[in-house]
C-alpha atoms as a PDB file:
ATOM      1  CA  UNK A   1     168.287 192.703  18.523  1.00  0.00           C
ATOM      2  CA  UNK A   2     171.093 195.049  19.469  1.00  0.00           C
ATOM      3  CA  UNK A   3     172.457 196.130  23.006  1.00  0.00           C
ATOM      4  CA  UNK A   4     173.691 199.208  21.526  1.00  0.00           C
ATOM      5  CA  UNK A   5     172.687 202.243  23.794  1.00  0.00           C
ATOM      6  CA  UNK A   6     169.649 203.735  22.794  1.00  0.00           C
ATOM      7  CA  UNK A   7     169.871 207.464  21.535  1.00  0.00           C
ATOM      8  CA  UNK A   8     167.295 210.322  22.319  1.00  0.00           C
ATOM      9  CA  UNK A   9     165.856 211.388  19.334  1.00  0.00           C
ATOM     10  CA  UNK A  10     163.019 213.671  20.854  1.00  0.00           C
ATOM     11  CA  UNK A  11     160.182 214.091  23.571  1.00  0.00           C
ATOM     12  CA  UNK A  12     156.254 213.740  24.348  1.00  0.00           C
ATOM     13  CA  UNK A  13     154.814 215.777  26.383  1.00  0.00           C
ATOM     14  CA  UNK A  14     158.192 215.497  28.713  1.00  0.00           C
ATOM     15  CA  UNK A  15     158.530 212.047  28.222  1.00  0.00           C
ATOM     16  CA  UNK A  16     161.964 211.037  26.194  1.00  0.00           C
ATOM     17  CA  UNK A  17     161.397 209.602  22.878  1.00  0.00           C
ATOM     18  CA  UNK A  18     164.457 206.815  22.452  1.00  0.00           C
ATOM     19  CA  UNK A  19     165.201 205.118  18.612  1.00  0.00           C
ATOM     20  CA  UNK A  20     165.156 201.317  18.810  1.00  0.00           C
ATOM     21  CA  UNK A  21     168.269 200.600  16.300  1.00  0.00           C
ATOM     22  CA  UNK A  22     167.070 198.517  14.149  1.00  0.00           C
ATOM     23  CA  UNK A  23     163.425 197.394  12.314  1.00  0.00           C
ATOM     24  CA  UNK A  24     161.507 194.512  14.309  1.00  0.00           C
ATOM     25  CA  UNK A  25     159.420 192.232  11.861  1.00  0.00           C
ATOM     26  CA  UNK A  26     157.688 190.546  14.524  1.00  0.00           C
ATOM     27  CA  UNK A  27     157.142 191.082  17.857  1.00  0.00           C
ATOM     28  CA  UNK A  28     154.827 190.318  21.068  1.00  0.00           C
ATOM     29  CA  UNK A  29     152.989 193.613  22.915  1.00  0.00           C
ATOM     30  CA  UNK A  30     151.544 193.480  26.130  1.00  0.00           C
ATOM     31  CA  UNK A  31     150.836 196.299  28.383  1.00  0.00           C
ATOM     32  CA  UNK A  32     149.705 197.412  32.432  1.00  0.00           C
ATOM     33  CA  UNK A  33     150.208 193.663  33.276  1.00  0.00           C
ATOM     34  CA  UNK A  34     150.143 194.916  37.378  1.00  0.00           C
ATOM     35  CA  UNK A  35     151.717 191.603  38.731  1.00  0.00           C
ATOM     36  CA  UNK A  36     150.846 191.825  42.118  1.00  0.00           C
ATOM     37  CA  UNK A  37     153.753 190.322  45.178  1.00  0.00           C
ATOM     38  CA  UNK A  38     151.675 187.066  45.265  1.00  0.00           C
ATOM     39  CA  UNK A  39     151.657 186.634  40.970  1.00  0.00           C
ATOM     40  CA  UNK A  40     148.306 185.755  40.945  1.00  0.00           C
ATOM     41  CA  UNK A  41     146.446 185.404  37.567  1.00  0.00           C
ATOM     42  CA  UNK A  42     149.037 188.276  35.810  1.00  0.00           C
ATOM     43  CA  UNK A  43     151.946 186.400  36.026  1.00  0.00           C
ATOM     44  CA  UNK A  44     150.439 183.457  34.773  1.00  0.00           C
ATOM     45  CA  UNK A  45     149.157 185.358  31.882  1.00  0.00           C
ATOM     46  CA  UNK A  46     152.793 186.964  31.640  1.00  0.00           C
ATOM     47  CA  UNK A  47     153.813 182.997  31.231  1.00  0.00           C
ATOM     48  CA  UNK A  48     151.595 182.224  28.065  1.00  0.00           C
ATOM     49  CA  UNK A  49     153.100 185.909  26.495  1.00  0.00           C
ATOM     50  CA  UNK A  50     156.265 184.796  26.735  1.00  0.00           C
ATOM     51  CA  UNK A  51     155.934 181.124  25.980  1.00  0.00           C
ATOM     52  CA  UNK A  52     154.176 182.811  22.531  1.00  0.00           C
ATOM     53  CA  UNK A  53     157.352 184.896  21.958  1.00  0.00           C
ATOM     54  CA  UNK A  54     159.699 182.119  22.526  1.00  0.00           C
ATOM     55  CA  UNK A  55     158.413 179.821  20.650  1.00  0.00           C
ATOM     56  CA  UNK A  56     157.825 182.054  18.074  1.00  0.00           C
ATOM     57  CA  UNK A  57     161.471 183.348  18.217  1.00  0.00           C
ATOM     58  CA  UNK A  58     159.929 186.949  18.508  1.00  0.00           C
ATOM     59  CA  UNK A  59     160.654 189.666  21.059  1.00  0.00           C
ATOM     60  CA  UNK A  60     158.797 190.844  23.689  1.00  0.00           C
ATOM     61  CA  UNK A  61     157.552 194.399  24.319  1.00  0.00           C
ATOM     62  CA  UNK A  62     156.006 195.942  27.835  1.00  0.00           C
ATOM     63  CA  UNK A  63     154.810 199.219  27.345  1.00  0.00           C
ATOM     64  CA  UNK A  64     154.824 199.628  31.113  1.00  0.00           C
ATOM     65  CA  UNK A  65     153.031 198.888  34.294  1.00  0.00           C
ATOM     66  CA  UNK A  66     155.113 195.300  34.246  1.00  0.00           C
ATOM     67  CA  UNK A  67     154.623 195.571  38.603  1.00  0.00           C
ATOM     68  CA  UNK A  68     151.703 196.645  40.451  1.00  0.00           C
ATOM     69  CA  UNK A  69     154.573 198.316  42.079  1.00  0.00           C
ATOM     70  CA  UNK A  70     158.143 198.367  41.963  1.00  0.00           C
ATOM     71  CA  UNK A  71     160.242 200.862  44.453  1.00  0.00           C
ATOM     72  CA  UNK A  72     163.391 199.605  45.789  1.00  0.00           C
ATOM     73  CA  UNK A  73     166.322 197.842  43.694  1.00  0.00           C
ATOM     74  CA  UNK A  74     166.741 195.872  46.531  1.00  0.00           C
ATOM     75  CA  UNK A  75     163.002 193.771  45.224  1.00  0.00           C
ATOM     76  CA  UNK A  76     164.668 192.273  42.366  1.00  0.00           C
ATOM     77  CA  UNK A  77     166.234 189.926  44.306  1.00  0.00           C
ATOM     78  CA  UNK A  78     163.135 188.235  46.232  1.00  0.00           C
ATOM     79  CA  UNK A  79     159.867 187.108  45.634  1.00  0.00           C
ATOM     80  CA  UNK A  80     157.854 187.839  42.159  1.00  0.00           C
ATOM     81  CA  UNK A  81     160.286 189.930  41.281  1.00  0.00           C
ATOM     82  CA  UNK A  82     163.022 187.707  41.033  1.00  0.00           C
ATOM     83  CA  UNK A  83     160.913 184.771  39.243  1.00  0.00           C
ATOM     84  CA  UNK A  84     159.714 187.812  36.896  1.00  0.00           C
ATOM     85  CA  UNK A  85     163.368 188.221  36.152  1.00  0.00           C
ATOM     86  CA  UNK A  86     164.030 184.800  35.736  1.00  0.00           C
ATOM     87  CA  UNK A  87     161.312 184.270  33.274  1.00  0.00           C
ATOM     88  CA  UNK A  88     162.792 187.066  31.208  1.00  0.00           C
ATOM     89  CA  UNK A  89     165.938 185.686  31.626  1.00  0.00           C
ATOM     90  CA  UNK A  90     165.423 182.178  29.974  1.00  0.00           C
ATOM     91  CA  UNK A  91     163.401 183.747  27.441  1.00  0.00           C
ATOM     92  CA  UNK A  92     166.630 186.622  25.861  1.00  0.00           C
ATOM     93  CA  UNK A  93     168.534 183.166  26.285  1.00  0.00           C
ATOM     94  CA  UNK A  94     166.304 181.557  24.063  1.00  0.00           C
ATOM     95  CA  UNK A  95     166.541 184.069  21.447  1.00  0.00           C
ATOM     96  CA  UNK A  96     163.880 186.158  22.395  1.00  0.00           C
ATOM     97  CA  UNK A  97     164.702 189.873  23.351  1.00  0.00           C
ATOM     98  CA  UNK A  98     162.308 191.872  25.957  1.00  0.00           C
ATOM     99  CA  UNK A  99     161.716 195.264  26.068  1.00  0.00           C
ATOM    100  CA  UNK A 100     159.935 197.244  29.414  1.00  0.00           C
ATOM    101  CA  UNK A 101     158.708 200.543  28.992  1.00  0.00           C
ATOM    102  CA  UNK A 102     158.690 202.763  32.210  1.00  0.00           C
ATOM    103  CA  UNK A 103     155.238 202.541  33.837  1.00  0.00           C
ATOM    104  CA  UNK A 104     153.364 205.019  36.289  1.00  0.00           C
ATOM    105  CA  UNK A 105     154.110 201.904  38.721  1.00  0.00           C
ATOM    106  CA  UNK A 106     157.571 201.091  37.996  1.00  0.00           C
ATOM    107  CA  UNK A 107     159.380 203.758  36.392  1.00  0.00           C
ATOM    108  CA  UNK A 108     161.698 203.152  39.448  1.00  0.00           C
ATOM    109  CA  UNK A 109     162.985 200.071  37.517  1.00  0.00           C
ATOM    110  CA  UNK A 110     166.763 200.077  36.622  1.00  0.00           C
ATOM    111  CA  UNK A 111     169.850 199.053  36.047  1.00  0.00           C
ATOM    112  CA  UNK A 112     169.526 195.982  38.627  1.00  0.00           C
ATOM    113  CA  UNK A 113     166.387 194.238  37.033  1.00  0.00           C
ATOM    114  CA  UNK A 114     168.750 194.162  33.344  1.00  0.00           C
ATOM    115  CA  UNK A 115     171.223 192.497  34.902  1.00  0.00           C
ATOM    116  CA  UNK A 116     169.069 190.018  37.025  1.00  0.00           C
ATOM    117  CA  UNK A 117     166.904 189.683  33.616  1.00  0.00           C
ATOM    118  CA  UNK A 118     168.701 190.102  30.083  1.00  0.00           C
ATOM    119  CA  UNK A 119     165.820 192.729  29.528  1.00  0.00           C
ATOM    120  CA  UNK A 120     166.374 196.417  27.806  1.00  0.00           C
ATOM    121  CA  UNK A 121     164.637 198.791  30.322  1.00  0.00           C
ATOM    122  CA  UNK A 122     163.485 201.617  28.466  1.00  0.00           C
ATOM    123  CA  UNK A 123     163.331 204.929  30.987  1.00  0.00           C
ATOM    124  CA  UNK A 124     160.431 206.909  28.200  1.00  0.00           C
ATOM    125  CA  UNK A 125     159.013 206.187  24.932  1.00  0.00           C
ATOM    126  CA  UNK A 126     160.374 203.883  22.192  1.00  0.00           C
ATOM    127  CA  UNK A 127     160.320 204.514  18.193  1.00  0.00           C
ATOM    128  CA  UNK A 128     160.763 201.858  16.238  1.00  0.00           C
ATOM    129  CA  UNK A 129     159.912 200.153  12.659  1.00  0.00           C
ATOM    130  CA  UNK A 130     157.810 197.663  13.482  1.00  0.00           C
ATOM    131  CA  UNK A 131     156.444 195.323  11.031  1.00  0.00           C
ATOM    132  CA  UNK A 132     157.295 197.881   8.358  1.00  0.00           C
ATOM    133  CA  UNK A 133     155.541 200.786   9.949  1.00  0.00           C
ATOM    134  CA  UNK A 134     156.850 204.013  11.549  1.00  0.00           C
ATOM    135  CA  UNK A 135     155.580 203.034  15.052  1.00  0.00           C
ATOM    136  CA  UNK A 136     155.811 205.040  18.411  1.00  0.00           C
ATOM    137  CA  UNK A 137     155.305 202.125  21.419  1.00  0.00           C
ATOM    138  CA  UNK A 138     154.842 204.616  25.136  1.00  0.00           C
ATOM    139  CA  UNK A 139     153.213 203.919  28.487  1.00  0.00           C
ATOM    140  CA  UNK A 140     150.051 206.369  27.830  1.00  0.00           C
ATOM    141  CA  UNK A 141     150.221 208.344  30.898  1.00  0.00           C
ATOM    142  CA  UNK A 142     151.951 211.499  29.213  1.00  0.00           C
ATOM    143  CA  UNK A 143     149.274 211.305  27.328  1.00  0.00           C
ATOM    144  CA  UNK A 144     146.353 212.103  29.525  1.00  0.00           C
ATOM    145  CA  UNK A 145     146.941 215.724  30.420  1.00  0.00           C
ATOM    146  CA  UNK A 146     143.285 216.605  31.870  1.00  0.00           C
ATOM    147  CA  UNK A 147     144.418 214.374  34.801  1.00  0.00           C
ATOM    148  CA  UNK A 148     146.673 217.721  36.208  1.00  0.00           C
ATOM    149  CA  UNK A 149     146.916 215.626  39.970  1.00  0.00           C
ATOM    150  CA  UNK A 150     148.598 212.572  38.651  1.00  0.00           C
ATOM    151  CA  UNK A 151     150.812 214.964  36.036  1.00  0.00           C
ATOM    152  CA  UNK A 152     151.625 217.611  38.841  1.00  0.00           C
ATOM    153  CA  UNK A 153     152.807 214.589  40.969  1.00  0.00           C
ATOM    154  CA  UNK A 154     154.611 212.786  38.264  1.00  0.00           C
ATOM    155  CA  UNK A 155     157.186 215.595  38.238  1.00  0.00           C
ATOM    156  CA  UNK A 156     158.281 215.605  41.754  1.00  0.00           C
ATOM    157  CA  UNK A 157     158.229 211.423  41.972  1.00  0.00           C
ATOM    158  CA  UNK A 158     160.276 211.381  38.757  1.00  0.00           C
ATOM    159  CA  UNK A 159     162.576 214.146  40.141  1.00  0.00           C
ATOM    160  CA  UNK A 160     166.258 212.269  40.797  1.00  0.00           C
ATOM    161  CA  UNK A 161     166.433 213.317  44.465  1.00  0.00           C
ATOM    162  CA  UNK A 162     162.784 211.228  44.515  1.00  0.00           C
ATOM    163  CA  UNK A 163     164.179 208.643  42.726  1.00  0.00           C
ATOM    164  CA  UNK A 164     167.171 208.104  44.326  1.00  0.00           C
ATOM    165  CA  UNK A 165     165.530 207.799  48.031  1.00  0.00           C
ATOM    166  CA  UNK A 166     162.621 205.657  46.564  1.00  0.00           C
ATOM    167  CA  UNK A 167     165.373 202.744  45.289  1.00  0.00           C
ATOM    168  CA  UNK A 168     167.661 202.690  48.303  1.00  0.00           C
ATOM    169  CA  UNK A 169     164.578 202.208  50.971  1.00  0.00           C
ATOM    170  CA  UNK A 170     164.756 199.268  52.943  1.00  0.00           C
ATOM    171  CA  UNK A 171     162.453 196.911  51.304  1.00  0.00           C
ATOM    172  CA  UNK A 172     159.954 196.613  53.890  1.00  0.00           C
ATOM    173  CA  UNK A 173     159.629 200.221  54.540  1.00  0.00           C
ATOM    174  CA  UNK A 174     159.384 200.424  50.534  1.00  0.00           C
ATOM    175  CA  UNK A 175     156.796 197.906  50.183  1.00  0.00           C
ATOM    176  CA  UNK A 176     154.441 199.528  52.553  1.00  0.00           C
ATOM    177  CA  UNK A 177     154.667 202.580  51.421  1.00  0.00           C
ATOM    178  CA  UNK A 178     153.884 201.961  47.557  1.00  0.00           C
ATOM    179  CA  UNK A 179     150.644 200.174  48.711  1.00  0.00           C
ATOM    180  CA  UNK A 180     149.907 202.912  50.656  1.00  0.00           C
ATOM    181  CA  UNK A 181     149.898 205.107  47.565  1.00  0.00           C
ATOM    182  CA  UNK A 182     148.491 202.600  46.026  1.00  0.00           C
ATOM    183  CA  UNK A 183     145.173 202.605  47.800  1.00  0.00           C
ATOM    184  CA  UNK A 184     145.324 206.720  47.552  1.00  0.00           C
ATOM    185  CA  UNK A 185     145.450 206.297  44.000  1.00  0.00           C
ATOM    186  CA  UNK A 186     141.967 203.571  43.881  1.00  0.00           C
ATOM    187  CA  UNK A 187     140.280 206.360  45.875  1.00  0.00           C
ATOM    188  CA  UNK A 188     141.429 209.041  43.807  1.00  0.00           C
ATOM    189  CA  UNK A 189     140.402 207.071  39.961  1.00  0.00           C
ATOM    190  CA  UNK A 190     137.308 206.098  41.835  1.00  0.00           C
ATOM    191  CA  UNK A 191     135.783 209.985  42.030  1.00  0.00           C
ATOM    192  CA  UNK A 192     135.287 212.437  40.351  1.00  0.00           C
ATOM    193  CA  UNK A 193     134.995 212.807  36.091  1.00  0.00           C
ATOM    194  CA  UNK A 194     136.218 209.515  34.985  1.00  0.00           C
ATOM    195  CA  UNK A 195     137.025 211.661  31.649  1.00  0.00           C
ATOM    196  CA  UNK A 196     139.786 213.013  32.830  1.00  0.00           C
ATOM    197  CA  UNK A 197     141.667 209.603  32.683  1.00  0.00           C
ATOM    198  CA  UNK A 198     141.599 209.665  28.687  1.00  0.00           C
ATOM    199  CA  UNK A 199     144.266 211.140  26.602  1.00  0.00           C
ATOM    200  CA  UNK A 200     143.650 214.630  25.186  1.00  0.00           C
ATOM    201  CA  UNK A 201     143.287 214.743  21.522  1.00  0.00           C
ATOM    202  CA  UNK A 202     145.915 217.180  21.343  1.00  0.00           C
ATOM    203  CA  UNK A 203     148.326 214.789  23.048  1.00  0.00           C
ATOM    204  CA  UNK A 204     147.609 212.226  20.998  1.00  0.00           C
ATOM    205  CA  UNK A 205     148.367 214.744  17.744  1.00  0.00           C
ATOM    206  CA  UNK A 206     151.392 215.230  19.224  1.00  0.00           C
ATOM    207  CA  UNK A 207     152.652 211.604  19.489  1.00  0.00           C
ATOM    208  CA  UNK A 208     152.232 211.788  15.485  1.00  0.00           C
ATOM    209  CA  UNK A 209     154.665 214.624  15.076  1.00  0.00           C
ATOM    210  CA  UNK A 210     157.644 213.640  13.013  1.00  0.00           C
ATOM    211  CA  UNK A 211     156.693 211.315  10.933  1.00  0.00           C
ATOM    212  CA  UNK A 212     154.940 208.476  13.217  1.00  0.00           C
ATOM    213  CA  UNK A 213     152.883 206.504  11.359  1.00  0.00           C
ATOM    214  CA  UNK A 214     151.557 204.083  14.329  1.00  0.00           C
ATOM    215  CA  UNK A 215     150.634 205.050  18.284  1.00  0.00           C
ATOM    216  CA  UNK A 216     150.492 201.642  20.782  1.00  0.00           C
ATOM    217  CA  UNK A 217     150.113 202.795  24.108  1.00  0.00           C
ATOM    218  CA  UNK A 218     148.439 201.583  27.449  1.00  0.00           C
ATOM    219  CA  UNK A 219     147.832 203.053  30.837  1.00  0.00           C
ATOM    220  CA  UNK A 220     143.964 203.866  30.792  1.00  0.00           C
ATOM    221  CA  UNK A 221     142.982 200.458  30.630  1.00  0.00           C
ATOM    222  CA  UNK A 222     140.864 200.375  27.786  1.00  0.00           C
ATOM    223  CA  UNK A 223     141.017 198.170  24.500  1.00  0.00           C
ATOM    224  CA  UNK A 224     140.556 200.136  21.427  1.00  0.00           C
ATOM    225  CA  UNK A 225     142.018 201.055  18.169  1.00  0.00           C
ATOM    226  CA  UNK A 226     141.296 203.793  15.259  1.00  0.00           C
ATOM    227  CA  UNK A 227     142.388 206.108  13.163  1.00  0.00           C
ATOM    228  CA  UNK A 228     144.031 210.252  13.932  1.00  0.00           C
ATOM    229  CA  UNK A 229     144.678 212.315  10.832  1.00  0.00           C
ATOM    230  CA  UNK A 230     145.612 209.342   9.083  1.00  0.00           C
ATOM    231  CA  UNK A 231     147.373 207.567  11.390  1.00  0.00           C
ATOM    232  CA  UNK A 232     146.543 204.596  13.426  1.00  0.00           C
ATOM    233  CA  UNK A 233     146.344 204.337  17.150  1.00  0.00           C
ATOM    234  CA  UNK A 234     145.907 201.055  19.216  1.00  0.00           C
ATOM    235  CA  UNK A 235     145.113 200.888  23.468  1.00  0.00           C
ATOM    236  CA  UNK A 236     146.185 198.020  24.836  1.00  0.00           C
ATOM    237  CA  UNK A 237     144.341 196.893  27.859  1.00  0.00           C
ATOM    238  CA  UNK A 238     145.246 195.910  31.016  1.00  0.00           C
ATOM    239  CA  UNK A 239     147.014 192.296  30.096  1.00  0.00           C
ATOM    240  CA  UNK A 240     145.992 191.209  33.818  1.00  0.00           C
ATOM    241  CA  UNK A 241     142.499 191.123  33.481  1.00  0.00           C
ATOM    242  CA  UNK A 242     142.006 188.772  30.234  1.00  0.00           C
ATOM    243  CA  UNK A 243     145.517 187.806  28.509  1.00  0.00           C
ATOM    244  CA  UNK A 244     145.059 190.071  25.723  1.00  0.00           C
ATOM    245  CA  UNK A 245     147.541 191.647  23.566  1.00  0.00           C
ATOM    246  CA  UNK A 246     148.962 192.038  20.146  1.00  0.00           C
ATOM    247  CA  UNK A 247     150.938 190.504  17.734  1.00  0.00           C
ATOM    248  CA  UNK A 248     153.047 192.068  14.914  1.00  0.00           C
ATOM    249  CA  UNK A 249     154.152 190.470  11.801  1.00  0.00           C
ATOM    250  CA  UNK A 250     153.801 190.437   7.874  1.00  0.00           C
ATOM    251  CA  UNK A 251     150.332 191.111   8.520  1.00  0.00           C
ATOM    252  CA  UNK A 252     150.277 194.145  10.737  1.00  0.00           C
ATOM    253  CA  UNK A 253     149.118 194.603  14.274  1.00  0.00           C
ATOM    254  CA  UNK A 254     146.117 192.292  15.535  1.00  0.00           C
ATOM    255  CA  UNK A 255     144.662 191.651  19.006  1.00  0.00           C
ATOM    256  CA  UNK A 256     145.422 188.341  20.136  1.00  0.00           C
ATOM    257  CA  UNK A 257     144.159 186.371  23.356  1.00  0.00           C
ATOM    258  CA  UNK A 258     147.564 184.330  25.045  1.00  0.00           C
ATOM    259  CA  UNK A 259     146.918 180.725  26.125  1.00  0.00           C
ATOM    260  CA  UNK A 260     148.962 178.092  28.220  1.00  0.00           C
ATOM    261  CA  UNK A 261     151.496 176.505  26.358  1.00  0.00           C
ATOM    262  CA  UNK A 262     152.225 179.638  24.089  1.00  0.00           C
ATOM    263  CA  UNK A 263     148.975 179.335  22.016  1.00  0.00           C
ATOM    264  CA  UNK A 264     147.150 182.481  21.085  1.00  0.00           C
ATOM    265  CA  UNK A 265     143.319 182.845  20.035  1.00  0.00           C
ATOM    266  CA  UNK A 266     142.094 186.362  17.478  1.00  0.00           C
ATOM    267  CA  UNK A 267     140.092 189.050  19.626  1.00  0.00           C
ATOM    268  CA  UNK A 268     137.770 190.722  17.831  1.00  0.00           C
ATOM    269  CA  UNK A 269     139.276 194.284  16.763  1.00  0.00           C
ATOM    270  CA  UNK A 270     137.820 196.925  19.645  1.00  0.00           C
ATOM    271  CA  UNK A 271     136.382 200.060  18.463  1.00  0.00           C
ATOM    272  CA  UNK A 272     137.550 203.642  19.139  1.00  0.00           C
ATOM    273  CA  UNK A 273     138.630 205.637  21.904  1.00  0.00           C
ATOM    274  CA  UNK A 274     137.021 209.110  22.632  1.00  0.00           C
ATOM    275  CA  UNK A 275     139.603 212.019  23.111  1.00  0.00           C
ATOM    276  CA  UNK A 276     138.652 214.745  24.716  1.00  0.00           C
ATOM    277  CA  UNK A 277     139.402 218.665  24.290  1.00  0.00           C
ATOM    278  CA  UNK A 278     142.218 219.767  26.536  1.00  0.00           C
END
């Protein structure tokens, strides 16, 4: 896969739309993976998803929401972090590429975590021909525009004076204060209409715009898959609670289950996602 830069070839919903350079046959998905400072259960399922892509010779794809949080540059180079970097490093060394998507979590990830890892960090959303198919691969959260508190703060966080402050923290003062948001943020999902969290069906029109074929996203943590105006949408959802992701090839797009040792089991295909009115 090429290192070329990546050009801007659009937006959604303020969210820049890059062109991956070249078709991808095959390819591994996984999405909202939340690896938490101690790794826990994610990063062993993050393991198996690359062990599957390796030995399969296949690159990797994170839509986003690789970290339960990621603030400072400086976390790269300790704990999880760095063995999450590692793991993606032996893995482009092996021949297979990886791809992360900007998060809500982690969109703070740069520069510092390619060079630690080999991996393309993608700073929006990524179209691409994958497995034949006109496909646009994004986080999920532009999508969901009848949550106005997360969007309203998702412009000043993104803003670069934000963004610059958030990455040169000290990393203890950085740490505490993304688990203090974090907890804000439980509380907040936790009340109030829990419709609010799904994407609008506008929105979702929108990511079909210019000839997109295909819609993989993640971010509400919901499995499901159908059909918008003859297009085809899939959810993935959240790879930390049950391993579960897709795999593209020959065959299309199906739901797959990663085990130890790089073995994969079918899911059963999910069912549709409702989208509300704006």
């Amino acid at each position: 896969m090429s290192a070329a830069p990546l050009q801007v070839v659009g937006a959604l919903l303020g969210t820049a739309v890059f062109r991956w350079n070249q078709p991808v046959a095959a390819a591994v998905l996984i999405s909202d993976l939340h690896v938490p400072s101690d790794g826990g259960a994610a990063f062993a399922h993050l393991q198996d998803a690359v062990a599957a892509a390796r030995q399969a010779q296949r690159p990797l794809f994170v839509l986003g929401d690789l970290f339960d949080s990621y603030v400072s540059a400086a976390q790269v180079r300790t704990g999880i972090w760095r063995d999450t970097a590692a793991l993606f490093g032996a893995a482009v060394a092996g021949g297979s590429p990886v791809v992360i998507l900007h998060g809500n979590r982690d969109f703070l990830l740069g520069a510092e975590f390619e060079r630690a890892s080999g991996a393309r960090v993608v700073a929006g959303a990524l179209r691409v021909a994958l497995a034949g198919v006109e496909t646009l691969l994004a986080h999920g959260d532009e999508l969901c525009q009848r949550d106005l508190p997360y969007q309203r703060a998702k412009r000043w966080l993104r803003h670069p004076v934000t963004r610059f402050v958030g990455r040169h923290l000290p990393l203890s003062l950085a740490l505490s204060l993304a688990e203090r948001a974090r907890r804000r943020s439980r509380a907040v999902i936790a009340s109030g209409d829990q419709s609010r969290f799904l994407p609008t069906a506008a929105a979702v029109a929108a990511a079909f715009a210019d000839g997109v074929q295909q819609l993989v996203f993640g971010h509400i943590h919901r499995h499901a898959t159908g059909e918008v105006g003859g297009g085809r949408y899939r959810v993935l959802p959240a790879f930390d609670q049950d391993g579960v992701g897709l795999l593209a090839d020959d065959r299309g797009l199906r739901p797959v289950r990663f085990l130890p040792g790089g073995q994969v089991e079918p899911v059963d295909e999910p069912g549709p996602c409702p989208f509300p009115a704006a």
